[in-house]
PDB file of N, CA and C in Angstrom:
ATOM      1  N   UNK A   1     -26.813  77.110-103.263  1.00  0.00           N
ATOM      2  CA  UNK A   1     -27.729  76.955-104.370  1.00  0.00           C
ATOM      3  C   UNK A   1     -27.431  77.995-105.458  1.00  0.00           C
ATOM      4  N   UNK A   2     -27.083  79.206-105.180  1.00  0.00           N
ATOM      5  CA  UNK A   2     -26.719  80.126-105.957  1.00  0.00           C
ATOM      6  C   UNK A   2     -25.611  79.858-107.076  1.00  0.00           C
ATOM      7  N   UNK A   3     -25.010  79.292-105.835  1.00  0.00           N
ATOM      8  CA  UNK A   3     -23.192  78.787-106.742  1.00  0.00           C
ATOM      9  C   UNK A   3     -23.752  77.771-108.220  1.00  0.00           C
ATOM     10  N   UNK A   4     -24.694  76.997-107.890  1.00  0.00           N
ATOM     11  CA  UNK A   4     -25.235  75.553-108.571  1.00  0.00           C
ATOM     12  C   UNK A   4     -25.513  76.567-109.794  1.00  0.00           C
ATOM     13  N   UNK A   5     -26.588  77.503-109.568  1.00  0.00           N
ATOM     14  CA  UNK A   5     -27.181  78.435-111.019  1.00  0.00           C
ATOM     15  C   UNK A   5     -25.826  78.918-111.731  1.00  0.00           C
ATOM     16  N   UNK A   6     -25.001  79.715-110.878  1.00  0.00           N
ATOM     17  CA  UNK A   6     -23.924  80.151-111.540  1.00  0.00           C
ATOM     18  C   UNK A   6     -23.020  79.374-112.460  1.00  0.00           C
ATOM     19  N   UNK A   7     -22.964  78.222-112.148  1.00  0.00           N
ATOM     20  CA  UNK A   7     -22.318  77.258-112.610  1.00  0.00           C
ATOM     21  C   UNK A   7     -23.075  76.525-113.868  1.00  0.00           C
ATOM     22  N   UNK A   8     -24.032  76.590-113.723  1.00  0.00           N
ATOM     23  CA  UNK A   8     -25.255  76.357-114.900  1.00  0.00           C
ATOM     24  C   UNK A   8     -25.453  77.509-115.900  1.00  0.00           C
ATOM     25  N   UNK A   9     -25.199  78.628-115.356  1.00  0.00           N
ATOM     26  CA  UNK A   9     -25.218  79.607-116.145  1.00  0.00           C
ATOM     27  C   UNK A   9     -23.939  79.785-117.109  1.00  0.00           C
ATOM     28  N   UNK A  10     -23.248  79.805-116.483  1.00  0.00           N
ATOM     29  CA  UNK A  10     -21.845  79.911-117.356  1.00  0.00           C
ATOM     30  C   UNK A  10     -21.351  78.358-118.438  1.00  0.00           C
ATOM     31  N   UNK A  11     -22.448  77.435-117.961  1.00  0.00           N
ATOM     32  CA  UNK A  11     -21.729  76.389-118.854  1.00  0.00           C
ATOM     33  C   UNK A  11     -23.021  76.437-120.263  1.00  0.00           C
ATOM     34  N   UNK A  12     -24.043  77.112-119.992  1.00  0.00           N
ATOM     35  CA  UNK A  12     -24.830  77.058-120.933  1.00  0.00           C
ATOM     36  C   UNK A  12     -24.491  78.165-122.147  1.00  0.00           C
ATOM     37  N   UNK A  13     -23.860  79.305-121.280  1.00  0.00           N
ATOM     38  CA  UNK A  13     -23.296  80.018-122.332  1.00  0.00           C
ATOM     39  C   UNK A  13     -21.983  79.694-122.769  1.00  0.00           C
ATOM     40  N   UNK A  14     -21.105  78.677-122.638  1.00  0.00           N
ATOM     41  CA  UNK A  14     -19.870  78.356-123.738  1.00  0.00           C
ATOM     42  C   UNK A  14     -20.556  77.649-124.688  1.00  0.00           C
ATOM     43  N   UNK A  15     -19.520  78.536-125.358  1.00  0.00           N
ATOM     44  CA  UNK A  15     -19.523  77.495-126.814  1.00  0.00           C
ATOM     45  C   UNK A  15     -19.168  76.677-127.010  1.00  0.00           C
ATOM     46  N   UNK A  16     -17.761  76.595-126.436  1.00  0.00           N
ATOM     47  CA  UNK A  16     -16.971  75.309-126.514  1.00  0.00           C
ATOM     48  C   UNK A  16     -17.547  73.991-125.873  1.00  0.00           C
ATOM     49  N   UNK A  17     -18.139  74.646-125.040  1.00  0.00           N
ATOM     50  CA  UNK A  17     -19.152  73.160-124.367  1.00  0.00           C
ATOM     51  C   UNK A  17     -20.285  72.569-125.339  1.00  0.00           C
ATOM     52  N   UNK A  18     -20.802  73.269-125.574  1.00  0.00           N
ATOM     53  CA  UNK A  18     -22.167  73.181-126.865  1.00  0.00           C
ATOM     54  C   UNK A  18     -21.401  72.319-128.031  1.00  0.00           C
ATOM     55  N   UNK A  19     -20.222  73.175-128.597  1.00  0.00           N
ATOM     56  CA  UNK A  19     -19.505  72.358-129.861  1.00  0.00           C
ATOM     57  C   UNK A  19     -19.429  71.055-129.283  1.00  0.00           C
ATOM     58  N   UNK A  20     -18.462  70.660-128.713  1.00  0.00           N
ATOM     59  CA  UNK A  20     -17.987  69.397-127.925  1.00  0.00           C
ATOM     60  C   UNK A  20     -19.226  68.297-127.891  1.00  0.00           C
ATOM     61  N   UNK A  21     -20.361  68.898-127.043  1.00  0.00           N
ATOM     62  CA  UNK A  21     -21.544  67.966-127.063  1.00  0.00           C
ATOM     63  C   UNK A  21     -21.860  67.582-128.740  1.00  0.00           C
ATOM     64  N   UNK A  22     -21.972  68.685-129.385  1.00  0.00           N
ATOM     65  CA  UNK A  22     -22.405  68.131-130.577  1.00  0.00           C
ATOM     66  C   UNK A  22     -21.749  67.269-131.610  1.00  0.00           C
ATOM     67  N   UNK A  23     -20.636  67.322-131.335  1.00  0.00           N
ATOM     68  CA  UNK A  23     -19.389  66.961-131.633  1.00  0.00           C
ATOM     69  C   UNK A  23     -19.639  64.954-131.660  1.00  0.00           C
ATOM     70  N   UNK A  24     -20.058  65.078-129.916  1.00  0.00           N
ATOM     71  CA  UNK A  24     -20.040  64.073-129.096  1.00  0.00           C
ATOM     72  C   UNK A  24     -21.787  63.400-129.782  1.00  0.00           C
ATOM     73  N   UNK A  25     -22.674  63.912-130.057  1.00  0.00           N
ATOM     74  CA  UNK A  25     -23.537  63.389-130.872  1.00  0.00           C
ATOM     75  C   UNK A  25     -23.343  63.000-132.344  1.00  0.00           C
ATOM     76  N   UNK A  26     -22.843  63.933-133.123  1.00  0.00           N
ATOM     77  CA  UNK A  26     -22.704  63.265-134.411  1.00  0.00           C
ATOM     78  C   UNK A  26     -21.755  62.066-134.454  1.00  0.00           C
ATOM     79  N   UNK A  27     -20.706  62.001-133.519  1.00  0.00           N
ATOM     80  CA  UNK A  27     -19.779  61.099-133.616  1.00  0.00           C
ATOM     81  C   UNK A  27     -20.990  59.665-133.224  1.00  0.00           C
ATOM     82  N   UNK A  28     -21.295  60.107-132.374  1.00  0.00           N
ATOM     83  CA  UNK A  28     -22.422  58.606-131.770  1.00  0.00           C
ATOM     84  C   UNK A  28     -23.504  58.177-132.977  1.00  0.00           C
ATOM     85  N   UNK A  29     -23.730  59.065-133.578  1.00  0.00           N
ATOM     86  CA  UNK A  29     -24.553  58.773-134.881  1.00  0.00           C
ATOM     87  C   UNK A  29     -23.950  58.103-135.855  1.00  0.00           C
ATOM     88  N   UNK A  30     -22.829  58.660-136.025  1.00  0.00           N
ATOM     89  CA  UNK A  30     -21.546  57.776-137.275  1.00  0.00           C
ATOM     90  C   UNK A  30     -21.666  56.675-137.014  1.00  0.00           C
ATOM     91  N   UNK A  31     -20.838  56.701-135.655  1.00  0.00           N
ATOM     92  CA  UNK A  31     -21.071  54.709-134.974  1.00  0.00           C
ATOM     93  C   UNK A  31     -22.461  53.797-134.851  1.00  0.00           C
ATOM     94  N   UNK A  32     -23.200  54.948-134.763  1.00  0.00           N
ATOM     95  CA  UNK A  32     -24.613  54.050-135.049  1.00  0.00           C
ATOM     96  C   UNK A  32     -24.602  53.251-136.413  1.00  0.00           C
ATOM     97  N   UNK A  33     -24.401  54.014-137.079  1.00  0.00           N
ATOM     98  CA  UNK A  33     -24.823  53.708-138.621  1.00  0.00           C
ATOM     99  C   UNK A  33     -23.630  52.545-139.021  1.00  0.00           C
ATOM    100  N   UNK A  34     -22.652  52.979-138.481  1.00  0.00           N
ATOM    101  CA  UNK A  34     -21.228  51.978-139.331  1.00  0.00           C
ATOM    102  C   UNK A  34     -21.888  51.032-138.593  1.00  0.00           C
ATOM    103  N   UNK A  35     -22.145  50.968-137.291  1.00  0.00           N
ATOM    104  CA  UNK A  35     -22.436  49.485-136.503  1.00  0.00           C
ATOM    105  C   UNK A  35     -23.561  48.513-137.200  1.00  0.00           C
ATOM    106  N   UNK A  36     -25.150  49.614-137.730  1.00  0.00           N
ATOM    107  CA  UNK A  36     -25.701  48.636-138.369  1.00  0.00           C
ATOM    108  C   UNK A  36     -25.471  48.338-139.645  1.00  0.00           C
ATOM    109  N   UNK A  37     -24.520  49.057-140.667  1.00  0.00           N
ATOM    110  CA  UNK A  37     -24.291  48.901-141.894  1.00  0.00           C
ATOM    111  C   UNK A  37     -23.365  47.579-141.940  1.00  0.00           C
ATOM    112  N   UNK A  38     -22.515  47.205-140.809  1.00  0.00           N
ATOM    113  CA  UNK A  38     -21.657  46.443-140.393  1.00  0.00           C
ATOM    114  C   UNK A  38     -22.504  45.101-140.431  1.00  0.00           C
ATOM    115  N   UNK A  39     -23.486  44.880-139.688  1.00  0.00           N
ATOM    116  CA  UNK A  39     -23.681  44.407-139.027  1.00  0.00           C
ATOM    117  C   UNK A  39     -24.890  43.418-140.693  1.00  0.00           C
ATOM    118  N   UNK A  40     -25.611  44.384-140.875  1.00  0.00           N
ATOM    119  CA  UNK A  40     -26.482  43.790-142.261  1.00  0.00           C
ATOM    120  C   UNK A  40     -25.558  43.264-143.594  1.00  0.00           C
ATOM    121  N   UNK A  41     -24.111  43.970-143.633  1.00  0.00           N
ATOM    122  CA  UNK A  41     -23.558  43.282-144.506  1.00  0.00           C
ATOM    123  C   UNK A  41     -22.848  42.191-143.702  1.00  0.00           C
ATOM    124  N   UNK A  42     -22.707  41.966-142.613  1.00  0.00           N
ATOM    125  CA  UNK A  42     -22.373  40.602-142.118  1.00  0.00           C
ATOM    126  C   UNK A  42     -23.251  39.330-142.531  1.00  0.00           C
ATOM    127  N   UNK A  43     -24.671  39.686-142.252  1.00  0.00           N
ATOM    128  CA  UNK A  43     -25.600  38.862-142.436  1.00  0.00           C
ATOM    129  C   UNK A  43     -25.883  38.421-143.939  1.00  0.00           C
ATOM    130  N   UNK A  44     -25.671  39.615-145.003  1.00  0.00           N
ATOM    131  CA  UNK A  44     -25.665  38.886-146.380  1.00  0.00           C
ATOM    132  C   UNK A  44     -24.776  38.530-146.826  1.00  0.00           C
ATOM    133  N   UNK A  45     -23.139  38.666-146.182  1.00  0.00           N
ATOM    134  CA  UNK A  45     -22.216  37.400-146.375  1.00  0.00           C
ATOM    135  C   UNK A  45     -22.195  36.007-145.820  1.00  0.00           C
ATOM    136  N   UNK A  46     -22.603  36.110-144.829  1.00  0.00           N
ATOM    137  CA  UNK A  46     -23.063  35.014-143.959  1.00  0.00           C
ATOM    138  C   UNK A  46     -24.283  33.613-145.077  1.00  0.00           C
ATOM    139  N   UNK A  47     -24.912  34.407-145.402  1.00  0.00           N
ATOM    140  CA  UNK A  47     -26.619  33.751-146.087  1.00  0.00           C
ATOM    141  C   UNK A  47     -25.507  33.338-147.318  1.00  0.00           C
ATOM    142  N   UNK A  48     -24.512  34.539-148.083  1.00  0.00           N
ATOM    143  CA  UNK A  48     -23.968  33.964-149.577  1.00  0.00           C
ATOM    144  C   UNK A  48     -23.017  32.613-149.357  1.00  0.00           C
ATOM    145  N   UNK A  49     -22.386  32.654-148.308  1.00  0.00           N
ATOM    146  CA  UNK A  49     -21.407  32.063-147.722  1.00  0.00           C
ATOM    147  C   UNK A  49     -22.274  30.595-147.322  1.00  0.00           C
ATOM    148  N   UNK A  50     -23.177  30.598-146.697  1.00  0.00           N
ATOM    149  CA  UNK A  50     -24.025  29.221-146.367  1.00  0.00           C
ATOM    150  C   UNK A  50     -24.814  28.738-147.804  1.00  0.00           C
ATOM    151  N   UNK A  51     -24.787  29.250-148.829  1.00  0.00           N
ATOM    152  CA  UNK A  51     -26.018  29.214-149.992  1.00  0.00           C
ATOM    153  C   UNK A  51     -24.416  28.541-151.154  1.00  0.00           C
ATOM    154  N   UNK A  52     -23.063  28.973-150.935  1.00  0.00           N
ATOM    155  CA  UNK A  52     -22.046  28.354-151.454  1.00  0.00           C
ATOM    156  C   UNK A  52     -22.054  26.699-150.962  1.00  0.00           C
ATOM    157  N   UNK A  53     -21.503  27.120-149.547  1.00  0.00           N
ATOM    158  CA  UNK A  53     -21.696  25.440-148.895  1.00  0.00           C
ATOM    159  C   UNK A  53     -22.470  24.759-148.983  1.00  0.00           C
ATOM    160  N   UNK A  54     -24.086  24.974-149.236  1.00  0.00           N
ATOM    161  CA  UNK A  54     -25.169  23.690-149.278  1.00  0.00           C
ATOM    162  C   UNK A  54     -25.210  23.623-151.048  1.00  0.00           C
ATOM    163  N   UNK A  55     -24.320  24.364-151.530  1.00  0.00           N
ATOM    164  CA  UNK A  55     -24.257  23.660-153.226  1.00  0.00           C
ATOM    165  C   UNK A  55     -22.959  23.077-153.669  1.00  0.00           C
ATOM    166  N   UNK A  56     -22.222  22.932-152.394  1.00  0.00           N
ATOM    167  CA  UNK A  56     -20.914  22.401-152.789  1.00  0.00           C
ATOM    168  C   UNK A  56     -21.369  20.706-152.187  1.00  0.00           C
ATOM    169  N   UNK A  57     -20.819  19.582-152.883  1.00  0.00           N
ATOM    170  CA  UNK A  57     -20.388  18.132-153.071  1.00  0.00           C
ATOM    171  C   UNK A  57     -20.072  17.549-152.027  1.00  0.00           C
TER     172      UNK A  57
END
């Protein structure tokens, strides 16, 4: 059990671990955002794209 703290102890004090995680969050945030920015301009090409076809002959 001791070993477990020690091992907890030393990873809470790197830095390099801390950077990395955060690293590892902002990156997941980027992809959040590109995914729904992606995703809403899909849908208003989609609506312009169907609003062409029901006025075409």
């Amino acid at each position: 059990m001791q070993k477990l703290f020690t091992v907890i102890s030393k990873l809470s004090h790197d830095d390099a671990g801390v950077s990395s995680i955060e690293y590892a969050l902002l990156g997941m945030l980027i992809a959040i955002a590109i995914v729904s920015a992606v995703s809403t301009v899909g849908d208003t090409v989609k609506l312009m794209y169907e609003l062409i076809a029901s006025r075409m002959p």
